[in-house]
N, C-alpha and C. Protein backbone atom coordinates (compact mmCIF):
# COMPACT_ATOMS: atom_id res chain seq x y z
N UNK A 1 -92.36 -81.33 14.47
CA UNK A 1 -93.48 -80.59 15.06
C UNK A 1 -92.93 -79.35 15.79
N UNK A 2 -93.66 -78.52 15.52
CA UNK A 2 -93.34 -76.74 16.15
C UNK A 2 -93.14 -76.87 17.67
N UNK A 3 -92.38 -76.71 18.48
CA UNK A 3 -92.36 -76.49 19.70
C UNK A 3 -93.35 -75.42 20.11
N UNK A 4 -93.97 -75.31 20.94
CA UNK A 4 -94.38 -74.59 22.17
C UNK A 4 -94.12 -73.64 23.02
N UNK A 5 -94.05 -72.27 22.51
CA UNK A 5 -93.27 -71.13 23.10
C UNK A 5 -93.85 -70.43 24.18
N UNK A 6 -93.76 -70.15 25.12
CA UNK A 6 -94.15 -68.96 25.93
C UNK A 6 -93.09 -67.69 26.36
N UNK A 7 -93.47 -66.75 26.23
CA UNK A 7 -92.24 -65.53 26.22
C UNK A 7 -92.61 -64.82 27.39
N UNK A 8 -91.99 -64.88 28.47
CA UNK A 8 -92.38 -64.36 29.89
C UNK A 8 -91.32 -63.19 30.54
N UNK A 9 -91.87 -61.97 30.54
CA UNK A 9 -91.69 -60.65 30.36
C UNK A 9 -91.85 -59.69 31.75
N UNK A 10 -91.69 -58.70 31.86
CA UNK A 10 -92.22 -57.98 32.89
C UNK A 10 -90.97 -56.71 33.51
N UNK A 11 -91.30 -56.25 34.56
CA UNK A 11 -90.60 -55.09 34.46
C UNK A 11 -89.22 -55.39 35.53
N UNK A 12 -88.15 -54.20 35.43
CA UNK A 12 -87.06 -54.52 36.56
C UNK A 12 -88.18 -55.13 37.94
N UNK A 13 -87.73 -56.14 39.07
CA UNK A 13 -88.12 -56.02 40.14
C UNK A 13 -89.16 -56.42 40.15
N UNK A 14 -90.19 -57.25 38.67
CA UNK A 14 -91.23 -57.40 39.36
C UNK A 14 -91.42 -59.35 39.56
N UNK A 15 -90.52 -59.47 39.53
CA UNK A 15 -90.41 -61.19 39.72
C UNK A 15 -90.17 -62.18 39.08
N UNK A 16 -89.83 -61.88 37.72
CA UNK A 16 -89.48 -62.95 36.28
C UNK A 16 -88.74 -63.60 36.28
N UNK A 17 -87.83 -63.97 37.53
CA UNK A 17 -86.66 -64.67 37.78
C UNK A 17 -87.56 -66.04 38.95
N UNK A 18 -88.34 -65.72 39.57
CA UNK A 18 -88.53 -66.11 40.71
C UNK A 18 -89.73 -67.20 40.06
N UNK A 19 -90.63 -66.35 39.31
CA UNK A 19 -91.60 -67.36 38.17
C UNK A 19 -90.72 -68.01 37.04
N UNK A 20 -89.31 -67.60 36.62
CA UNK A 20 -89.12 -68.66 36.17
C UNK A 20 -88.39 -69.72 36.40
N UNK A 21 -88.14 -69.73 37.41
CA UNK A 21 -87.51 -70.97 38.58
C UNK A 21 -88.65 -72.04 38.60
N UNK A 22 -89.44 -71.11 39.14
CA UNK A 22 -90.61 -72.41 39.34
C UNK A 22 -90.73 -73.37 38.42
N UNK A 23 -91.15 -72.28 37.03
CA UNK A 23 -91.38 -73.10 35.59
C UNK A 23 -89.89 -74.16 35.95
N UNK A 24 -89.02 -74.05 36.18
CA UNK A 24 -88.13 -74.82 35.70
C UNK A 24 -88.23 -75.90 36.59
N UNK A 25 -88.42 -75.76 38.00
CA UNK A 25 -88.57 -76.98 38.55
C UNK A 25 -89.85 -77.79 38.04
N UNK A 26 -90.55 -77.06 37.28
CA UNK A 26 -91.85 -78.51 36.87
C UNK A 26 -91.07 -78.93 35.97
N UNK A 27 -89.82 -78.65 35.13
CA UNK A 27 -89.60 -79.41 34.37
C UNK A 27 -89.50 -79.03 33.25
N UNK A 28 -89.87 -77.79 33.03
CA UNK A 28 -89.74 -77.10 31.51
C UNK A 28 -88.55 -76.05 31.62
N UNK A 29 -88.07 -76.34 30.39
CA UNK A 29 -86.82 -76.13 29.61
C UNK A 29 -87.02 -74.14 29.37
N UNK A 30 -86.02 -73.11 29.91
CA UNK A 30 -86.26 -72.16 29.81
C UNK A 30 -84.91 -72.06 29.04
N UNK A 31 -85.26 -70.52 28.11
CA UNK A 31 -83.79 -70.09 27.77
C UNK A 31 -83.89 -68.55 27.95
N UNK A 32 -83.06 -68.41 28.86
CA UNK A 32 -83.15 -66.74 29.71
C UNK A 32 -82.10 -65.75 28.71
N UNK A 33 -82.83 -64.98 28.06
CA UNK A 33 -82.19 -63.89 27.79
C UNK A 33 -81.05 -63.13 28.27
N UNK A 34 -81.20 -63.04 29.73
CA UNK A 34 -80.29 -62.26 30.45
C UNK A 34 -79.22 -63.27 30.65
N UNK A 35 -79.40 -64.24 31.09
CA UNK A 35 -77.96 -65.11 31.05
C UNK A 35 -77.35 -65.51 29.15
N UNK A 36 -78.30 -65.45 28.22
CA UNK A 36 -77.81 -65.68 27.49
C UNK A 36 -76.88 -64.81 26.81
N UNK A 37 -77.27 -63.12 27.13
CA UNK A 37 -76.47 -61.75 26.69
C UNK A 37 -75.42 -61.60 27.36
N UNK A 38 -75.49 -62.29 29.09
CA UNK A 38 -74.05 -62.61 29.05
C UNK A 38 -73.21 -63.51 28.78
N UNK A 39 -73.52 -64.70 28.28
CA UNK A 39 -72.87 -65.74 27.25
C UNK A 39 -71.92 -65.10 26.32
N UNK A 40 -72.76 -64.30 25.65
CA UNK A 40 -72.24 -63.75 24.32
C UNK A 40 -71.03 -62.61 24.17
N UNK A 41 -71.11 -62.26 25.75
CA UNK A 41 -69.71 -61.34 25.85
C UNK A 41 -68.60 -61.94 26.64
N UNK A 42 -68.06 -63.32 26.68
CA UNK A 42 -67.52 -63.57 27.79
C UNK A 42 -66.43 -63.62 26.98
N UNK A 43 -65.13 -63.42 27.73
CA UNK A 43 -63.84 -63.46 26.91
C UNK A 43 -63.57 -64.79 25.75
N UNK A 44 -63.53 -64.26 24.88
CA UNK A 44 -63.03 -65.54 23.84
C UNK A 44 -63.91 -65.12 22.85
N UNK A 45 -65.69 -64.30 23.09
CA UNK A 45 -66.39 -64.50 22.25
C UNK A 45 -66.03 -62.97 21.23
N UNK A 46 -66.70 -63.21 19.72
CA UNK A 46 -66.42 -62.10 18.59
C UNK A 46 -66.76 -60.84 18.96
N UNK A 47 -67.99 -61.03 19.72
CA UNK A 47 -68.64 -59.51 20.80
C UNK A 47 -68.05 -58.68 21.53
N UNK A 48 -67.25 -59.20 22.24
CA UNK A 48 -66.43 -59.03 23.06
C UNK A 48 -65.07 -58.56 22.19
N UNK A 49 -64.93 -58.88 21.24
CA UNK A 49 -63.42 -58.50 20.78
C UNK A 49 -64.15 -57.42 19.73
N UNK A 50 -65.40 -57.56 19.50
CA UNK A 50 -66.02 -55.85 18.57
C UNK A 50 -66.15 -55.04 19.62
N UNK A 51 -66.47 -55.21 21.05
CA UNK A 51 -66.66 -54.23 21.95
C UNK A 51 -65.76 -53.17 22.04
N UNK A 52 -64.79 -53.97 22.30
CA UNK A 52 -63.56 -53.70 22.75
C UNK A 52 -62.57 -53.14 22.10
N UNK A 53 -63.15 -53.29 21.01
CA UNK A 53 -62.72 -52.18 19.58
C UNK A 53 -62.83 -50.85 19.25
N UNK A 54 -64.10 -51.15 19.25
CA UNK A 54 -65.37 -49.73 19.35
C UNK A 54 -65.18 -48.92 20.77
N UNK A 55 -65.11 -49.43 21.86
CA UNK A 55 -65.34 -48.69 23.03
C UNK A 55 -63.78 -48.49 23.39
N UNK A 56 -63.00 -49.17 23.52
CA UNK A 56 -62.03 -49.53 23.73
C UNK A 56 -61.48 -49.94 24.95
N UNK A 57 -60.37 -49.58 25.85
CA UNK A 57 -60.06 -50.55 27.19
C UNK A 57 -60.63 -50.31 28.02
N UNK A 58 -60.95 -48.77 28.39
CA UNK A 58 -61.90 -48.59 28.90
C UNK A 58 -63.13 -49.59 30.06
N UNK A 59 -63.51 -50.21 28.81
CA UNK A 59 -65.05 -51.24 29.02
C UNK A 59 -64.53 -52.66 29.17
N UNK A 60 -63.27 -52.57 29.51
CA UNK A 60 -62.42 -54.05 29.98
C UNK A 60 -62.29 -54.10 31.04
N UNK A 61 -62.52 -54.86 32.31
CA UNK A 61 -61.65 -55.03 33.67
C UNK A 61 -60.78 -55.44 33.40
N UNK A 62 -59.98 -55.91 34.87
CA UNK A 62 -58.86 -56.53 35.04
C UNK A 62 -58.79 -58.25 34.33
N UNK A 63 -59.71 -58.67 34.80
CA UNK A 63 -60.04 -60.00 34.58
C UNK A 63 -60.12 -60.32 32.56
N UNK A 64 -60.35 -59.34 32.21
CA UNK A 64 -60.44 -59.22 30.88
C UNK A 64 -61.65 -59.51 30.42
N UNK A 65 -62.56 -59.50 31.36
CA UNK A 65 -63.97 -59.24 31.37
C UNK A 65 -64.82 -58.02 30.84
N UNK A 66 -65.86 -58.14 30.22
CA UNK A 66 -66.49 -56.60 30.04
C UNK A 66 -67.05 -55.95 31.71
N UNK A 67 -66.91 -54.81 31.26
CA UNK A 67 -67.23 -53.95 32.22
C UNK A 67 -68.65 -53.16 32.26
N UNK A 68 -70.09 -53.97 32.40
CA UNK A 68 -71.27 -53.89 32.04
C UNK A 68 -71.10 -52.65 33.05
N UNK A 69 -71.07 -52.22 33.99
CA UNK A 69 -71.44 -50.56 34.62
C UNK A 69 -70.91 -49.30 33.71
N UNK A 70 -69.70 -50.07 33.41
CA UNK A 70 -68.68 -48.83 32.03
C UNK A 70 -69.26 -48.92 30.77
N UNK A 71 -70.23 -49.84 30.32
CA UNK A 71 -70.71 -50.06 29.20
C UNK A 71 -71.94 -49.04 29.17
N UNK A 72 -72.82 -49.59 30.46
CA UNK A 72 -74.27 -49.09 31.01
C UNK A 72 -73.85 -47.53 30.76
N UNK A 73 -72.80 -47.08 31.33
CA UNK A 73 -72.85 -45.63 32.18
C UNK A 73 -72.48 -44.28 30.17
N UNK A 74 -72.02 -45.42 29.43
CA UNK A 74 -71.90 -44.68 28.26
C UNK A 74 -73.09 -44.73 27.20
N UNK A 75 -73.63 -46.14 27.18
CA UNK A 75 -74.58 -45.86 26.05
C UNK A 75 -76.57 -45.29 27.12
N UNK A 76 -76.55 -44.90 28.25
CA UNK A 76 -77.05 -44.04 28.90
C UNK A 76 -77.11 -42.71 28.41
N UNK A 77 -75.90 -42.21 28.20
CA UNK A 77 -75.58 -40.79 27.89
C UNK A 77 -75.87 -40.78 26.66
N UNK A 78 -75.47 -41.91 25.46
CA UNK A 78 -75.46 -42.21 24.17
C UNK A 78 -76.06 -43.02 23.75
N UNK A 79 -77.50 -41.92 23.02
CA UNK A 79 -77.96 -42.97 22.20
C UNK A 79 -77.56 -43.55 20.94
N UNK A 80 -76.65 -42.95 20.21
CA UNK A 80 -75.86 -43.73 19.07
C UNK A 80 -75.40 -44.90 19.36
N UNK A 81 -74.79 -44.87 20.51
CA UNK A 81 -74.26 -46.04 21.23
C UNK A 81 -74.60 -46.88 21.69
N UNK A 82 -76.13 -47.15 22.08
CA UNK A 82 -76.81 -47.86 22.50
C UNK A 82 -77.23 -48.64 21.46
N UNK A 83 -77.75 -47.87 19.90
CA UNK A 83 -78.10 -48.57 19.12
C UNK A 83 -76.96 -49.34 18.26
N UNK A 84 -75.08 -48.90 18.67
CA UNK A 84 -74.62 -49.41 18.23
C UNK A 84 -74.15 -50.85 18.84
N UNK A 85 -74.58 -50.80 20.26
CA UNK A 85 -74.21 -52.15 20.79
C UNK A 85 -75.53 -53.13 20.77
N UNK A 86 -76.70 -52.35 20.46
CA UNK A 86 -77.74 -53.07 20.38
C UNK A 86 -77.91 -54.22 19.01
N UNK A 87 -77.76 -53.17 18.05
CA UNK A 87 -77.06 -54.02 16.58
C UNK A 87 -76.18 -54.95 16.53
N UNK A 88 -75.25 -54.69 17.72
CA UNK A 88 -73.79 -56.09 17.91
C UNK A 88 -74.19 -57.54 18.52
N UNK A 89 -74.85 -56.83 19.34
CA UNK A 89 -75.39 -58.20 20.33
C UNK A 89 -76.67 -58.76 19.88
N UNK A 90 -77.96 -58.17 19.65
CA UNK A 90 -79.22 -58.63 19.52
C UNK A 90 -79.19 -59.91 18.79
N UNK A 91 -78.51 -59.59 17.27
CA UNK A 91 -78.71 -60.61 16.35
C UNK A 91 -78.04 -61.92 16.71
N UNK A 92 -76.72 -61.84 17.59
CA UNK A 92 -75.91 -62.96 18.35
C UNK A 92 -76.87 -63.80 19.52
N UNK A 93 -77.90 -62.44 20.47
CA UNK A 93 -78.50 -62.83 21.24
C UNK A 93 -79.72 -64.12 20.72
N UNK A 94 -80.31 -63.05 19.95
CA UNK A 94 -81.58 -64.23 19.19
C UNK A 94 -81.05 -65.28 18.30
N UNK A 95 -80.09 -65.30 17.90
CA UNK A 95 -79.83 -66.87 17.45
C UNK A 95 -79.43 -67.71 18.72
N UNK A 96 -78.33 -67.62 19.60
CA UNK A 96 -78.65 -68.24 20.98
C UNK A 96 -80.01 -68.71 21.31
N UNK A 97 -81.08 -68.04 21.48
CA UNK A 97 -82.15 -67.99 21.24
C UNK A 97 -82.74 -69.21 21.22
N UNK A 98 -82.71 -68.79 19.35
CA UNK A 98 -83.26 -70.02 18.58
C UNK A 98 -82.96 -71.02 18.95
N UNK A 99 -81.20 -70.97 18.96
CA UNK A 99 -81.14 -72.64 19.34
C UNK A 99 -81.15 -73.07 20.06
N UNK A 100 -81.26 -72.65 21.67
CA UNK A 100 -81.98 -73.57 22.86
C UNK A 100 -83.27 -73.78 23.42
N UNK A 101 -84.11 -72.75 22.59
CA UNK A 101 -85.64 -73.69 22.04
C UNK A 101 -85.61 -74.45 21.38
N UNK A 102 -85.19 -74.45 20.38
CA UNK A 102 -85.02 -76.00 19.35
C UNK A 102 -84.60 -77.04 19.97
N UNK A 103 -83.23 -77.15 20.79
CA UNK A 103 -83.20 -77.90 21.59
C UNK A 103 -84.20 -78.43 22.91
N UNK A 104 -84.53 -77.93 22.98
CA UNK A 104 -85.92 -77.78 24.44
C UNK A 104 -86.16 -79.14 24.60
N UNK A 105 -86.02 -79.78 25.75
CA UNK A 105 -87.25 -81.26 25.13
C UNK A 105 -88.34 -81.53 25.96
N UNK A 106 -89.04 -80.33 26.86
CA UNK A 106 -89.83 -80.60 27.47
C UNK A 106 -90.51 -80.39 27.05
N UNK A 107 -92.59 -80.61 27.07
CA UNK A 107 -93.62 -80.31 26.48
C UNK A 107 -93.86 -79.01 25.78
N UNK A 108 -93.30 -78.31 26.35
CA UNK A 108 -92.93 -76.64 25.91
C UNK A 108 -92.18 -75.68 26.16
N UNK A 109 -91.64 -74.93 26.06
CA UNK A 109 -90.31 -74.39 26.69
C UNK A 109 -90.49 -72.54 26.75
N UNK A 110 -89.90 -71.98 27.55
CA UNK A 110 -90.14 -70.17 27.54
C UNK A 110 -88.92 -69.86 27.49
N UNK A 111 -89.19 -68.53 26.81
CA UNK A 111 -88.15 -67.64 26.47
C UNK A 111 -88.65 -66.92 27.50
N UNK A 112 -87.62 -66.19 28.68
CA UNK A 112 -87.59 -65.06 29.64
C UNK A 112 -86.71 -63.76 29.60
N UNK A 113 -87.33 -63.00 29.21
CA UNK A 113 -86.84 -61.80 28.55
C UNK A 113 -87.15 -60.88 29.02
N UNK A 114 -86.53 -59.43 29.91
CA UNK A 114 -87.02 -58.67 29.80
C UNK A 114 -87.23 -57.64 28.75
N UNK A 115 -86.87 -57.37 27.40
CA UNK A 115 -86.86 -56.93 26.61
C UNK A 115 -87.83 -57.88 25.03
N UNK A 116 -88.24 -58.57 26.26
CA UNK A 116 -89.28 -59.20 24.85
C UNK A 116 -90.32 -58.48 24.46
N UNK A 117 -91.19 -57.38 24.52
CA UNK A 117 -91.63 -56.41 23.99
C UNK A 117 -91.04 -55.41 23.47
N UNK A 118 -90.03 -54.75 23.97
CA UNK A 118 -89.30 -53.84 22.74
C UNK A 118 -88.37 -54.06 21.97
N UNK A 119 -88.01 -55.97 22.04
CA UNK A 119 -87.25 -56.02 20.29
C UNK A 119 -88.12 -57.31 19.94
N UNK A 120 -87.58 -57.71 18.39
CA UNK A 120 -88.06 -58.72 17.70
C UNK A 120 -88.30 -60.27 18.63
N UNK A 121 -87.87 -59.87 19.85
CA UNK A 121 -87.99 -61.60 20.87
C UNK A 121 -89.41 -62.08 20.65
N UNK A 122 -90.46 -61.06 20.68
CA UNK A 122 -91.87 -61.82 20.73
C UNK A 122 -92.47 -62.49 19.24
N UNK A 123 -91.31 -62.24 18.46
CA UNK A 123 -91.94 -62.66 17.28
C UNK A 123 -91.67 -64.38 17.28
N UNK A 124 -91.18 -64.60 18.55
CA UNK A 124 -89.93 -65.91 18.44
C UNK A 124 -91.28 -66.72 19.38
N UNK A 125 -91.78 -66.36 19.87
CA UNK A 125 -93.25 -66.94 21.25
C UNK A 125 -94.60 -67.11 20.27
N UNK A 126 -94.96 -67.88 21.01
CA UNK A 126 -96.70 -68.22 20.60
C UNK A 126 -97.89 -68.03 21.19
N UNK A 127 -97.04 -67.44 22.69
CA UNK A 127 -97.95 -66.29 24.20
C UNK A 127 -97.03 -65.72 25.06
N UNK A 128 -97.58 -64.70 25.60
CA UNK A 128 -97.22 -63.63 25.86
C UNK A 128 -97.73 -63.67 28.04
N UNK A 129 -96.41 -63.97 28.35
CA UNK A 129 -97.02 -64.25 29.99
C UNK A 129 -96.19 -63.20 30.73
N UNK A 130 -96.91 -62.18 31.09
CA UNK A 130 -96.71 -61.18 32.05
C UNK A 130 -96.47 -61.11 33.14
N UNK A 131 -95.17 -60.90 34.37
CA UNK A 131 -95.34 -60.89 35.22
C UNK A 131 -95.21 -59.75 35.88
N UNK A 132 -96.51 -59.24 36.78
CA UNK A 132 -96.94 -57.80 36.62
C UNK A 132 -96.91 -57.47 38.58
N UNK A 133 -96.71 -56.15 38.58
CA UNK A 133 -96.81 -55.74 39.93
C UNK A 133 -96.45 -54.44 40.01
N UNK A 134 -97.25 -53.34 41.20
CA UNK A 134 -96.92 -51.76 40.93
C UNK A 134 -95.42 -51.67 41.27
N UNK A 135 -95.45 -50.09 40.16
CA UNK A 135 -94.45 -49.74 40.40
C UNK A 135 -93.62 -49.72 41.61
N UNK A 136 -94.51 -49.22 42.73
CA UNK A 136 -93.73 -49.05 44.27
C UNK A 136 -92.88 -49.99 44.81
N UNK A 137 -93.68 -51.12 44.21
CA UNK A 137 -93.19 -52.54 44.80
C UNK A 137 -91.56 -52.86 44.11
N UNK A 138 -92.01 -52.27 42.64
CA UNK A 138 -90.81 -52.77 41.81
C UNK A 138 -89.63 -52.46 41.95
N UNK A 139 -90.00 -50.79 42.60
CA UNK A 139 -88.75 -49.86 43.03
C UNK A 139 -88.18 -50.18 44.42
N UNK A 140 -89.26 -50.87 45.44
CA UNK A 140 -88.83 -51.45 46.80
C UNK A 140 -87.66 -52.94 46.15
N UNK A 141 -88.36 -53.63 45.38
CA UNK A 141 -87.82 -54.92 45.54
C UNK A 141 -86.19 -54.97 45.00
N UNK A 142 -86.20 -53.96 43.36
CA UNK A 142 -84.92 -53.73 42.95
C UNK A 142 -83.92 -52.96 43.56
N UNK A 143 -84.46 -51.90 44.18
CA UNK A 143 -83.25 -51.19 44.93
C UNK A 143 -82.58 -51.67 45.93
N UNK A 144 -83.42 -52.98 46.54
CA UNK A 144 -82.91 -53.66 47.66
C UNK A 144 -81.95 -54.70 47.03
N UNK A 145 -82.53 -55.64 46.04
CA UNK A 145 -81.49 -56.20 45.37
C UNK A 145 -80.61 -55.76 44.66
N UNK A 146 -80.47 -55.27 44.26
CA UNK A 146 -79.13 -54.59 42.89
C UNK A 146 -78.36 -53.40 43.85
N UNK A 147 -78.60 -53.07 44.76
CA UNK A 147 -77.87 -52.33 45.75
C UNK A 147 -77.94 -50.68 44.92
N UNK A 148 -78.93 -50.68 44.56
CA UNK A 148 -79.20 -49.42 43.59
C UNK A 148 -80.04 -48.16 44.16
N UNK A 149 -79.88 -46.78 44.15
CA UNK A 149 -80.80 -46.02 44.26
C UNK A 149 -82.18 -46.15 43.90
N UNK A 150 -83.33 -45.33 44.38
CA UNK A 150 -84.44 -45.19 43.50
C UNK A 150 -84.51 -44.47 42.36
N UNK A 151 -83.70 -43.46 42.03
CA UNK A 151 -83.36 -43.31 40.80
C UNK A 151 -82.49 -43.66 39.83
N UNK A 152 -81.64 -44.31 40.14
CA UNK A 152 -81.41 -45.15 39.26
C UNK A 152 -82.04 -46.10 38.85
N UNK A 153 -82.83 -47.05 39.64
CA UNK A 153 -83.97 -48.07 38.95
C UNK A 153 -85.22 -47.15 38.34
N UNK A 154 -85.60 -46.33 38.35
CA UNK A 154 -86.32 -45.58 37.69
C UNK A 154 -86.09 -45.07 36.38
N UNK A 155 -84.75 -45.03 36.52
CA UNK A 155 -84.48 -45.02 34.78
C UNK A 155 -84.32 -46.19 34.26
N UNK A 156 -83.74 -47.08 35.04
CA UNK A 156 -83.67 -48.11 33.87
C UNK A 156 -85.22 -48.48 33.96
N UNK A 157 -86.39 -47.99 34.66
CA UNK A 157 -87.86 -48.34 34.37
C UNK A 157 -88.21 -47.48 32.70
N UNK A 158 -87.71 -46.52 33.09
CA UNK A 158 -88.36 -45.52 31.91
C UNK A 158 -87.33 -46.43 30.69
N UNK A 159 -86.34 -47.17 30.66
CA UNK A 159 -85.91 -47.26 28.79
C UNK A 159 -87.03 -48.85 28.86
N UNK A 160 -87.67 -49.22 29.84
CA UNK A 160 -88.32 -50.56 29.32
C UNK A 160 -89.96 -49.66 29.05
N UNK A 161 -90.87 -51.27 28.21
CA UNK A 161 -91.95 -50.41 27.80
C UNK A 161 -92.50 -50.54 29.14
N UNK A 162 -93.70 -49.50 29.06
CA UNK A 162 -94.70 -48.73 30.65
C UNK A 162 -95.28 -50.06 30.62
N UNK A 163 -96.25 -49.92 32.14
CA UNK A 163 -96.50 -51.15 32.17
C UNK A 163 -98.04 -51.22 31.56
N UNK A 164 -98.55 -50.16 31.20
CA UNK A 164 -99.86 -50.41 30.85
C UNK A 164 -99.70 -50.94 29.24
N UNK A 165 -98.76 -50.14 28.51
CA UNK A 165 -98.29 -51.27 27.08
C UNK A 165 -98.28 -52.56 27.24
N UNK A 166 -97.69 -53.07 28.27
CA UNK A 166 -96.80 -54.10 28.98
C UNK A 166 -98.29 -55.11 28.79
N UNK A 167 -99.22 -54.79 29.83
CA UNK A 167 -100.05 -55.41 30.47
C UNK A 167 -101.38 -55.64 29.23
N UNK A 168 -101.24 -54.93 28.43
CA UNK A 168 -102.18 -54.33 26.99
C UNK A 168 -101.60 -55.49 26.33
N UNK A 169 -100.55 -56.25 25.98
CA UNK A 169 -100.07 -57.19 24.77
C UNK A 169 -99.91 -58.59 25.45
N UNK A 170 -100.48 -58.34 26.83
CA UNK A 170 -99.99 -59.81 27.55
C UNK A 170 -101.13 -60.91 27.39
N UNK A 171 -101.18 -61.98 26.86
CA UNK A 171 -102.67 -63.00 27.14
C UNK A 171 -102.55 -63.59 28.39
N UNK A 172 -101.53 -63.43 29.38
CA UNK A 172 -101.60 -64.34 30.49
C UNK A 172 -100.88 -63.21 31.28
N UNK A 173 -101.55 -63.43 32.54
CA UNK A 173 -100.74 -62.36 33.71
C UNK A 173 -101.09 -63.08 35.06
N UNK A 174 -99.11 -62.79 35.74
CA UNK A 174 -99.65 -63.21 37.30
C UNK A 174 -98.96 -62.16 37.85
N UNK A 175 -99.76 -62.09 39.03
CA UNK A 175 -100.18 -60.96 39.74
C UNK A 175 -98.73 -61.47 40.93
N UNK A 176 -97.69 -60.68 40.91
CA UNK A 176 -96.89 -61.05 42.18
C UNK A 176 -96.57 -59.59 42.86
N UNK A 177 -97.69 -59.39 44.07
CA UNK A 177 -98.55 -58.36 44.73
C UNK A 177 -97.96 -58.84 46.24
N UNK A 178 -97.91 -59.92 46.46
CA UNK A 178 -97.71 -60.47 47.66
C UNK A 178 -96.43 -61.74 48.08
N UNK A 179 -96.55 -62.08 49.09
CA UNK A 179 -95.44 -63.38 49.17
C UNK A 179 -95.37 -64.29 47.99
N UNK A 180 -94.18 -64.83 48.16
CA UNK A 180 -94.15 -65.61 47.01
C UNK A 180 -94.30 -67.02 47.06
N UNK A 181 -94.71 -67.05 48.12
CA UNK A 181 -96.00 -68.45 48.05
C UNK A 181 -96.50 -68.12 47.55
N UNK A 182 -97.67 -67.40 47.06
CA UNK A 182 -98.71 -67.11 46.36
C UNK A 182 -98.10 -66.90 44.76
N UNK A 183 -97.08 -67.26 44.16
CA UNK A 183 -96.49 -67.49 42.86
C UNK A 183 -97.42 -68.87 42.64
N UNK A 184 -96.98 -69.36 43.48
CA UNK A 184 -97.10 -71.09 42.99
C UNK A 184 -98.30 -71.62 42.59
N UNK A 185 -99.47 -71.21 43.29
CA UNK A 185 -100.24 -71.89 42.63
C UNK A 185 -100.34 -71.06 41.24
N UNK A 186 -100.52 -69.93 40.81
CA UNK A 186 -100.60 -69.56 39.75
C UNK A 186 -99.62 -69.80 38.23
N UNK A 187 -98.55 -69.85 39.25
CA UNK A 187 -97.61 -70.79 38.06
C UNK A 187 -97.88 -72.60 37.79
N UNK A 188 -98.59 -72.92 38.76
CA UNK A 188 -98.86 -74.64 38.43
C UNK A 188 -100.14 -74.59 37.50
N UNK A 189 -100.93 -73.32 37.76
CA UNK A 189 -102.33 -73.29 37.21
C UNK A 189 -101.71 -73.05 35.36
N UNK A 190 -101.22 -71.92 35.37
CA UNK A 190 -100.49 -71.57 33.94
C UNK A 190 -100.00 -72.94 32.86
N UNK A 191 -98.83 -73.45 34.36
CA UNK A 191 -98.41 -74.26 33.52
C UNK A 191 -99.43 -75.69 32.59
N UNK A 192 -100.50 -76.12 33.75
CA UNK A 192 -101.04 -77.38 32.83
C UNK A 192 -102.25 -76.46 31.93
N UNK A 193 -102.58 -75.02 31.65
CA UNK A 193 -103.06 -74.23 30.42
C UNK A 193 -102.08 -74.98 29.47
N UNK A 194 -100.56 -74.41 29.55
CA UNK A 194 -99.43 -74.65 28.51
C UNK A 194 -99.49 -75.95 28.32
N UNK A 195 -99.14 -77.15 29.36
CA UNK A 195 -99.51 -78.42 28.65
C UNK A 195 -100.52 -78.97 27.93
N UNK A 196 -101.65 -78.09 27.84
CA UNK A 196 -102.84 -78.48 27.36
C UNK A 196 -102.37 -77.47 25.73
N UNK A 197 -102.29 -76.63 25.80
CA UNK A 197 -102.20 -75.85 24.43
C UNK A 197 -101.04 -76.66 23.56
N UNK A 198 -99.67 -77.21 24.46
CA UNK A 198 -98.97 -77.67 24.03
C UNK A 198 -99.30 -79.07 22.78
N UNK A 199 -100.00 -79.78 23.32
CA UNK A 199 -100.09 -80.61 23.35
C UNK A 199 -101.72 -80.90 21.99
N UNK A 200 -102.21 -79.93 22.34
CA UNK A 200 -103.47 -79.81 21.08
C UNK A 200 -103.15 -79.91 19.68
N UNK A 201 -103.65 -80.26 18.90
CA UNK A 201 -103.48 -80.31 17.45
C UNK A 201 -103.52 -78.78 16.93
C-alpha cells in the first residue's frame, strides 16, 4: 500500500524546522531534505570526491569537509555552476529521498524541503503544507539565527520561489505570525486531517 506523503515547504526563516519537530514528536517519520543534502557530501561520499574535482581544494576545509560558504559564494556568482552542482547532488538527493519514505512506518510520513517547489521534490508528495509568514518576520528571524545580514538573507529569499507562488500551490497553510505556542494546535489539527486522509481508502 502507497504511503502517505506530505511535502512541507516554506521560505528561509519562516519556521519549517520548528513545525517539523512537532510533526515528529507525534510520531511521524520525517525525511528532511536539508539534513539529507548534507548526508550526501560528507567525506567518503562520490559527491564529495566529484566536488572536489570540479571545484577543486579550494571548496575543502581542513577537516576534509566541504566548504558550503566557498561553495555558496561561487555558484552565487555562477550560474553554470549552480546548475552544475545542482545536476550532481539533486538526483543523489531524491533517491535518499525515496528511500526513507519507503522506509517510514508511521501512518504517514513528510518530506521537508525547502526547495520542494522549485525542483521535482513535489512530484514525490500527495499535499502540499505551507509554512507561511511575512517577509519582515522572515528577515528578523533568519538574520538573527544564521548570524547573517539583511541582505544577504534577501538574496537567498529572491533564488527561492515568492511567496505568493508559494502560497498559490499550497492545499494546507499554517500561519506562524506569532509565538510558537500557537504552532501547536495547528500542527495537532493538520496532523489528525493526515491521519484521516492517511488512512481512507
Amino acid at each position: 500500500m502507497k504511503k502517505f506523503i506530505v511535502g512541507l515547504t516554506g521560505g528561509i526563516g519562516s519556521g519549517k524546522s520548528e513545525v517539523t519537530r512537532r510533526f515528529a514528536q507525534l510520531g511521524i517519520e520525517v525525511a528532511d531534505a536539508d539534513e539529507i543534502a548534507r548526508e550526501v557530501v560528507r567525506p567518503g561520499e562520490p559527491a564529495l570526491k566529484e566536488i572536489r574535482e570540479h571545484f577543486g581544494e579550494q571548496v575543502i576545509n581542513e577537516q576534509g569537509e566541504l566548504d558550503r560558504t566557498g561553495v555558496r559564494d561561487i555558484i552565487f556568482s555562477n550560474p553554470q555552476e549552480k546548475i552544475w552542482l545542482e545536476n550532481c547532488l539533486h538526483p543523489r538527493i531524491n533517491q535518499r529521498i525515496r528511500e526513507k519514505l519507503a522506509k517510514a512506518s508511521s501512518p504517514y510520513a513528510i518530506l521537508a524541503s525547502p526547495l520542494l517547489l522549485e525542483t521535482s521534490q513535489h512530484q514525490l508528495v500527495d499535499r502540499i503544507l505551507v509554512v507561511d509568514t511575512t517577509e519582515e518576520l522572515q528577515l528578523e528571524r533568519a538574520s538573527k539565527r544564521d548570524q547573517k545580514n539583511r541582505a544577504q538573507i534577501q538574496a537567498i529569499m529572491a533564488t527561492q520561489i515568492d511567496r505568493a507562488q508559494r502560497l498559490a500551490r499550497a492545499q494546507d497553510i499554517i500561519y506562524n505570525n506569532g509565538e510558537l505556542g500557537e504552532l501547536d494546535d495547528q500542527v495537532a489539527r493538520f496532523h489528525q486531517t493526515y491521519l484521516s486522509m492517511a488512512t481512507a481508502d
